[in-house]
N, C-alpha and C. Protein backbone atom coordinates (compact mmCIF):
# COMPACT_ATOMS: atom_id res chain seq x y z
N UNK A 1 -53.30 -61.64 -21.50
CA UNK A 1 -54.23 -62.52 -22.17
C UNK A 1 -55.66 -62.31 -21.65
N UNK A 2 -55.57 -62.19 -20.32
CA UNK A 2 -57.31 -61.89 -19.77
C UNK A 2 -57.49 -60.50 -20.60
N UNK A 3 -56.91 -59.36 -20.62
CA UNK A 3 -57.63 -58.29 -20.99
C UNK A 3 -58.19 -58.78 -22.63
N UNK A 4 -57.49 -59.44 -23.65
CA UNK A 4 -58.12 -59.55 -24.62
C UNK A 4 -59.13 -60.54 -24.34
N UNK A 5 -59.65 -61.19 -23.68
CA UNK A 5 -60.64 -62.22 -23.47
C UNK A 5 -62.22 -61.04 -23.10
N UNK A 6 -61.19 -60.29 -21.88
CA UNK A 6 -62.23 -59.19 -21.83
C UNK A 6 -62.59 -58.65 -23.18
N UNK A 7 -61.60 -58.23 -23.86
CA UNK A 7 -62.12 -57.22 -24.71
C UNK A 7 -63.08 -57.61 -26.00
N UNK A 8 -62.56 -59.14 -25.91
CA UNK A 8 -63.30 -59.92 -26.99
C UNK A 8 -65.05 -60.03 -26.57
N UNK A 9 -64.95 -60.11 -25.36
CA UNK A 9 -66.28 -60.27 -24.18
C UNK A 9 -67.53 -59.08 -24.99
N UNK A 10 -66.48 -57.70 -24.28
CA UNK A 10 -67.02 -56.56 -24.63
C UNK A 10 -67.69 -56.56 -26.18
N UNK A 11 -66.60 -56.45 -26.91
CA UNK A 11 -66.85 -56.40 -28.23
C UNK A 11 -68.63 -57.43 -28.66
N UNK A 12 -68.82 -58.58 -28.33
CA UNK A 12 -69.62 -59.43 -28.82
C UNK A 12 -70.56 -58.84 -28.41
N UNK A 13 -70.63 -58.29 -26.92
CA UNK A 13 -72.21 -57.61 -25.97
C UNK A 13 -72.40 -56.44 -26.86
N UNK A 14 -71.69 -55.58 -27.61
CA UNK A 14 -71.70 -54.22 -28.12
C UNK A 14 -72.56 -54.66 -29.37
N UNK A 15 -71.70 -56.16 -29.94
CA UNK A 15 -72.46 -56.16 -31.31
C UNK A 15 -73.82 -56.49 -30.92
N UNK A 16 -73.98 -57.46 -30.16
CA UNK A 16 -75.16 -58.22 -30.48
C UNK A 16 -76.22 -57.25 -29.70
N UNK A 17 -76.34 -56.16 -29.51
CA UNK A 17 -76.70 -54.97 -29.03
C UNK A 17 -77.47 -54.50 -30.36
N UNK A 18 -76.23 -54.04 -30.86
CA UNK A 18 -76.75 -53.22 -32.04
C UNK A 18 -77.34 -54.18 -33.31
N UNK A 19 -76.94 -54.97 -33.54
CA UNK A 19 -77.75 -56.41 -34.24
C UNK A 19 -79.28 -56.07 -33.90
N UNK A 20 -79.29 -56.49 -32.47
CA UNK A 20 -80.75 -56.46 -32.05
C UNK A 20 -81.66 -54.95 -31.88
N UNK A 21 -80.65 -53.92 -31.68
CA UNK A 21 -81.39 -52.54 -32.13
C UNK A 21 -81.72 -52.46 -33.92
N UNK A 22 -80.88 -52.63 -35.25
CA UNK A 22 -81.27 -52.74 -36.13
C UNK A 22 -82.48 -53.44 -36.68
N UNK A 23 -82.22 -55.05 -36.10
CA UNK A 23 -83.50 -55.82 -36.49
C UNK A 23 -84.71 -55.77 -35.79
N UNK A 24 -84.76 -54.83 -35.07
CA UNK A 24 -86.36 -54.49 -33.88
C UNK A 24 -87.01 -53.98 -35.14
N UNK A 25 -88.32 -54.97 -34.43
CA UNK A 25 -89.43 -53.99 -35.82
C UNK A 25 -90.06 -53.15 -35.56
N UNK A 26 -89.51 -52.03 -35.40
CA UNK A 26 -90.16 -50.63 -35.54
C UNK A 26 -90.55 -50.50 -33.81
N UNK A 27 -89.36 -50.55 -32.77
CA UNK A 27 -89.75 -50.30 -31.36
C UNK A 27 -90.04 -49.44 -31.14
N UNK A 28 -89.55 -48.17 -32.18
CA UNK A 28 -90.07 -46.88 -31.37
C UNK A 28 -91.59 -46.46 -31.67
N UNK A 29 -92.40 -47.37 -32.44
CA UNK A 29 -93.74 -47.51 -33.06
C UNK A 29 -94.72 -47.24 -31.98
N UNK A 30 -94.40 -48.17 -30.62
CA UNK A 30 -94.95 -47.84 -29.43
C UNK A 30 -96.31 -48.37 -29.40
N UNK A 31 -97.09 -48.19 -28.70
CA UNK A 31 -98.73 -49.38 -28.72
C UNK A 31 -99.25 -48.89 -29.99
N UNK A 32 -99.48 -50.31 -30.28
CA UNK A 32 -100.17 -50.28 -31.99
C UNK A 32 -101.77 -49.80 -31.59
N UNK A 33 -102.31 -48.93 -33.01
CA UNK A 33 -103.54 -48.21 -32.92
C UNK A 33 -104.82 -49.42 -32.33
N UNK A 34 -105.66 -48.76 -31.69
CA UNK A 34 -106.71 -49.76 -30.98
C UNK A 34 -107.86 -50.36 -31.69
N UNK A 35 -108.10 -49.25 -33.10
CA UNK A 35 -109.19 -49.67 -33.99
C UNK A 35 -108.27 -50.47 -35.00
N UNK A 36 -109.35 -51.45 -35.26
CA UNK A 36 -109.14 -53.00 -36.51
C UNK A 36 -108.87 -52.20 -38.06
N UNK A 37 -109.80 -51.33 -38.21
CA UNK A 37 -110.01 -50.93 -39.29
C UNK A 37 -109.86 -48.90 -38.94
N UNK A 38 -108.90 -48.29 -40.00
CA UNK A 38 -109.20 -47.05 -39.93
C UNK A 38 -109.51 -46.28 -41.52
N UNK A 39 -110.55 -45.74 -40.72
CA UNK A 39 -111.39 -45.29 -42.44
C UNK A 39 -110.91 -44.31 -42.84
N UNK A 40 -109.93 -43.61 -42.59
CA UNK A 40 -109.11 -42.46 -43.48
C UNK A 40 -107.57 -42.85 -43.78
N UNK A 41 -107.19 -42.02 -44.47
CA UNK A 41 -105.89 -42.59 -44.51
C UNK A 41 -105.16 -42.12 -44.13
N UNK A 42 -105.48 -40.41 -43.28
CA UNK A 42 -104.75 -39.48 -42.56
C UNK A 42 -104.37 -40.06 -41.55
N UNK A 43 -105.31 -40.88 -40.59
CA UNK A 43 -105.39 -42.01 -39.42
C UNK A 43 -104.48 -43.32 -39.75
N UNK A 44 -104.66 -43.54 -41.19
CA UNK A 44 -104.11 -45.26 -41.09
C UNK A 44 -102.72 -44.95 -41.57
N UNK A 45 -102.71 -43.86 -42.04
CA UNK A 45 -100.55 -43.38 -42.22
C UNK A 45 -100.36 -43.16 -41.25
N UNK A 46 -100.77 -42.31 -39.58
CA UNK A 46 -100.22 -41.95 -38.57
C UNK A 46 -99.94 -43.54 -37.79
N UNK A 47 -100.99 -44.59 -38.08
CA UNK A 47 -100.96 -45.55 -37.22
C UNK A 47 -99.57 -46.42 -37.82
N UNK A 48 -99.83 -46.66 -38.72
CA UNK A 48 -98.32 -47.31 -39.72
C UNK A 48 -97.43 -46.50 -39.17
N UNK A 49 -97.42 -45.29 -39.07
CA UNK A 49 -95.73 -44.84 -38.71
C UNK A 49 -95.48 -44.68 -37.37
N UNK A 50 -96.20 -44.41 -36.34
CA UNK A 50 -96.00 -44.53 -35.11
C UNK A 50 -97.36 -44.99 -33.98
N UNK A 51 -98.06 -45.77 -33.97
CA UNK A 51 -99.05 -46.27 -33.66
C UNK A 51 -99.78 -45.17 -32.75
N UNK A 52 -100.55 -45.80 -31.89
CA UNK A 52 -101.48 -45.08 -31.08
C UNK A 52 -100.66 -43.47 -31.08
N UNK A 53 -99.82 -43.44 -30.65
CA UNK A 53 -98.90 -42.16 -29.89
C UNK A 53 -99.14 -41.28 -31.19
N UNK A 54 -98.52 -41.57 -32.24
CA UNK A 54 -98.31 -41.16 -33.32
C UNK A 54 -100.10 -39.87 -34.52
N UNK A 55 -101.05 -41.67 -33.75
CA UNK A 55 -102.57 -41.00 -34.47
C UNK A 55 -103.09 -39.75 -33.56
N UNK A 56 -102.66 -40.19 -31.96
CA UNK A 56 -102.83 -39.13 -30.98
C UNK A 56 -102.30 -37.37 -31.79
N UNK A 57 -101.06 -37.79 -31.98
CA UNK A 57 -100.44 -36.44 -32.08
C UNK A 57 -101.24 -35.54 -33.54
N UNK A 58 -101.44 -36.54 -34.34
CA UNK A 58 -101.54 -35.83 -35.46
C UNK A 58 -103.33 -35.29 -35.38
N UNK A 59 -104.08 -36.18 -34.19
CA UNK A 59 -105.40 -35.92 -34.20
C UNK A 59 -105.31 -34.42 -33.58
N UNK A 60 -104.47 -34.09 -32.47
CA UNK A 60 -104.22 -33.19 -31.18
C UNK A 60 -103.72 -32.09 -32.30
N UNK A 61 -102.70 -31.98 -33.15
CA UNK A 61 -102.75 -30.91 -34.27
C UNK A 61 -104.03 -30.19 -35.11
N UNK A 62 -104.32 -31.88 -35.67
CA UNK A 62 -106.16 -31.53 -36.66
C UNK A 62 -106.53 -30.62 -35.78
N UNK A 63 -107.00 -31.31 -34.41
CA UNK A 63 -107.86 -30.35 -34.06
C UNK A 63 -107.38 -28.95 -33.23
N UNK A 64 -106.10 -28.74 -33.26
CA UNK A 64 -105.92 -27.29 -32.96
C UNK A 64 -105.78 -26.28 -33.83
N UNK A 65 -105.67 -26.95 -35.40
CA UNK A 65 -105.93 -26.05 -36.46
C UNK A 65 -107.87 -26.28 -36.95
N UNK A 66 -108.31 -26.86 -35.91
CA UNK A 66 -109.50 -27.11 -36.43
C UNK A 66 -110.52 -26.15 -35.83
N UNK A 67 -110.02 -25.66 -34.74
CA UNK A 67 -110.46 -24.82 -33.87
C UNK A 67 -110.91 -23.71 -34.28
N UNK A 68 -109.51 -22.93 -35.08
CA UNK A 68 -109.69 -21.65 -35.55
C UNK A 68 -111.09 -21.28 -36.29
N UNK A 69 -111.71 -22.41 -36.77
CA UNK A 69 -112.88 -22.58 -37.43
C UNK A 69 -113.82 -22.81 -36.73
N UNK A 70 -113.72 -23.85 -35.48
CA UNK A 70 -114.70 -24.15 -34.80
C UNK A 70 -114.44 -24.45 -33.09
N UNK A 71 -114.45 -22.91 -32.65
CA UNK A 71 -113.90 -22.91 -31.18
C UNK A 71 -114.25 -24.13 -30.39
N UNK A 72 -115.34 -24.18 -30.55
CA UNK A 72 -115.98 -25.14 -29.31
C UNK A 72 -115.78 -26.49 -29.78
N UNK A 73 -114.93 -27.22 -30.74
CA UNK A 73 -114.82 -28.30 -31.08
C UNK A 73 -113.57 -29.07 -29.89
N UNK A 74 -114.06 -30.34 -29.55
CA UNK A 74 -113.00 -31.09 -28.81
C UNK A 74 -112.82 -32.49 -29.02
N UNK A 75 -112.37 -33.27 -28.52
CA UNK A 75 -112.51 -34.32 -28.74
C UNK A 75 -113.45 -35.14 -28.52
N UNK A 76 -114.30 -34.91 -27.46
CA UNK A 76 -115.33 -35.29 -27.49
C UNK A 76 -117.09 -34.98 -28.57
N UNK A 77 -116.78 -33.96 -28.89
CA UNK A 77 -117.22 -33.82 -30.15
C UNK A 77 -117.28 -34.72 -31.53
N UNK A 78 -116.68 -35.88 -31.52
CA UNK A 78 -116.75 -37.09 -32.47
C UNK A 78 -116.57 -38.29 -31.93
N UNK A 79 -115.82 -38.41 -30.82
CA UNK A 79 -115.51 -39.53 -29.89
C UNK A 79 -116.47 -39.48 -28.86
N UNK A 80 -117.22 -41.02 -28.42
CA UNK A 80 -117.90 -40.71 -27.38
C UNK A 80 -117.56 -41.62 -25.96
N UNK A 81 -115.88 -41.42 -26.43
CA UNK A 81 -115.17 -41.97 -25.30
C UNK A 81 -113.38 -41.19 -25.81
N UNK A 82 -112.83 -41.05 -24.94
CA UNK A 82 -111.36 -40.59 -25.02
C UNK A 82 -110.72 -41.33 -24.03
N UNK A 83 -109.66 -42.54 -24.99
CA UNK A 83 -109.27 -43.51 -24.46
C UNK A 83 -109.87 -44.95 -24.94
N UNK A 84 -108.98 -46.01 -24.75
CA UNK A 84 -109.40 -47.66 -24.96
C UNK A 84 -109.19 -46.87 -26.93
N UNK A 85 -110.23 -47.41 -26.88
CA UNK A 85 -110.92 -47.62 -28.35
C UNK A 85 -110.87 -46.80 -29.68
N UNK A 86 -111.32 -45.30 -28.28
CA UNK A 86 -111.60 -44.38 -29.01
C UNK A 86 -113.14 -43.95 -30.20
N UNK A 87 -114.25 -44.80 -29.43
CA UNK A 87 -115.46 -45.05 -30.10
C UNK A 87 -115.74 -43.87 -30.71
N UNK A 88 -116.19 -43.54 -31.53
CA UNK A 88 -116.81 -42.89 -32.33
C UNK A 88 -118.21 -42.07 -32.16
N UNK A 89 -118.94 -40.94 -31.80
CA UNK A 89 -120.65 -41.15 -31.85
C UNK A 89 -120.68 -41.16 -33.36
N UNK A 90 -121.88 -41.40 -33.52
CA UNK A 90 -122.43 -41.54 -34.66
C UNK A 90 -122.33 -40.88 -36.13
N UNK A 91 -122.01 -39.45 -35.57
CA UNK A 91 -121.71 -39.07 -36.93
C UNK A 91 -120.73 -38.25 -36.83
N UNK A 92 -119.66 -38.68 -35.94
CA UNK A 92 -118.01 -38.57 -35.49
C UNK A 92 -117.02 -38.65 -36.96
N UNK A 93 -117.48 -39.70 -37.93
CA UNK A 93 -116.47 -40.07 -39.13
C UNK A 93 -116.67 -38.93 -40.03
N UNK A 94 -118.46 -39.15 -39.97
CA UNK A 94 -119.00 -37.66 -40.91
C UNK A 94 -118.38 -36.65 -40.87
N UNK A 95 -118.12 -35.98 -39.67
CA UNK A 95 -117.36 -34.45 -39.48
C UNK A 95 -116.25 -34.54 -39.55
N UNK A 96 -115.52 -35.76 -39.29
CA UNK A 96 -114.45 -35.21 -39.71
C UNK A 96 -114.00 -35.49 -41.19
N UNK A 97 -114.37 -36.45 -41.52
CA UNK A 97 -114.38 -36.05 -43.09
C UNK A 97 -115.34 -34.95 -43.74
N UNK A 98 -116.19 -33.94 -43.30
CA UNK A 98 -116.27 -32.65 -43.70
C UNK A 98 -114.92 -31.95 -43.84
N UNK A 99 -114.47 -32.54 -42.30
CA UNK A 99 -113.10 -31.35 -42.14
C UNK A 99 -112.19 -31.51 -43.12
N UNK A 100 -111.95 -32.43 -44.20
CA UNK A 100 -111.63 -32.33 -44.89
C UNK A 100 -110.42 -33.36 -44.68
N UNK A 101 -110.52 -34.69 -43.98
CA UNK A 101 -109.71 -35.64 -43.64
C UNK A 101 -110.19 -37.05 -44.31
N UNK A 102 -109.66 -37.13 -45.27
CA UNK A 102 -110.08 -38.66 -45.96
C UNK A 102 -109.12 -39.29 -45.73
């Protein structure tokens, strides 16, 4: 009789496990993007599908196919901070919507 008490035990910790892995909203999303507002939509689909981590990766691609065009381009080249915020200089949005990122 104890082992089915156990097993009944087990069973409930297993479900209510996976209960609570299904209904998580989007954990593997990871820290949500730092800007309020994002003015492209290349940026505001990466942030919707996997937040900060997610805009990181797809920026770190842009600009390694961005290169081939413009060696000396980095991140600091539109950002006049890397990290927190991610501020912008001034005409940071401009170029990269040249690059062809709306």
């Amino acid at each position: 009789m104890a082992k089915l008490g156990f097993f009944t035990l087990i069973a409930a910790f297993i479900g209510t496990l996976t209960i609570v892995g299904l209904t998580s909203n989007d954990a593997s999303a990871g820290k949500p993007c730092s800007r309020a507002k994002t003015e492209t939509k290349f940026l505001g689909n990466a942030c919707k599908k996997g937040g900060q981590d997610e805009a990181k990766k797809v920026m770190k691609a842009f600009l390694k196919d961005y290169k081939k065009t413009h060696a000396a381009a980095t991140c600091t080249t539109c950002h006049a901070k890397v990290g927190g915020a991610y501020p912008l200089k001034p005409d940071g949005l401009r170029l990269f919507k040249e690059a062809g990122n709306l």
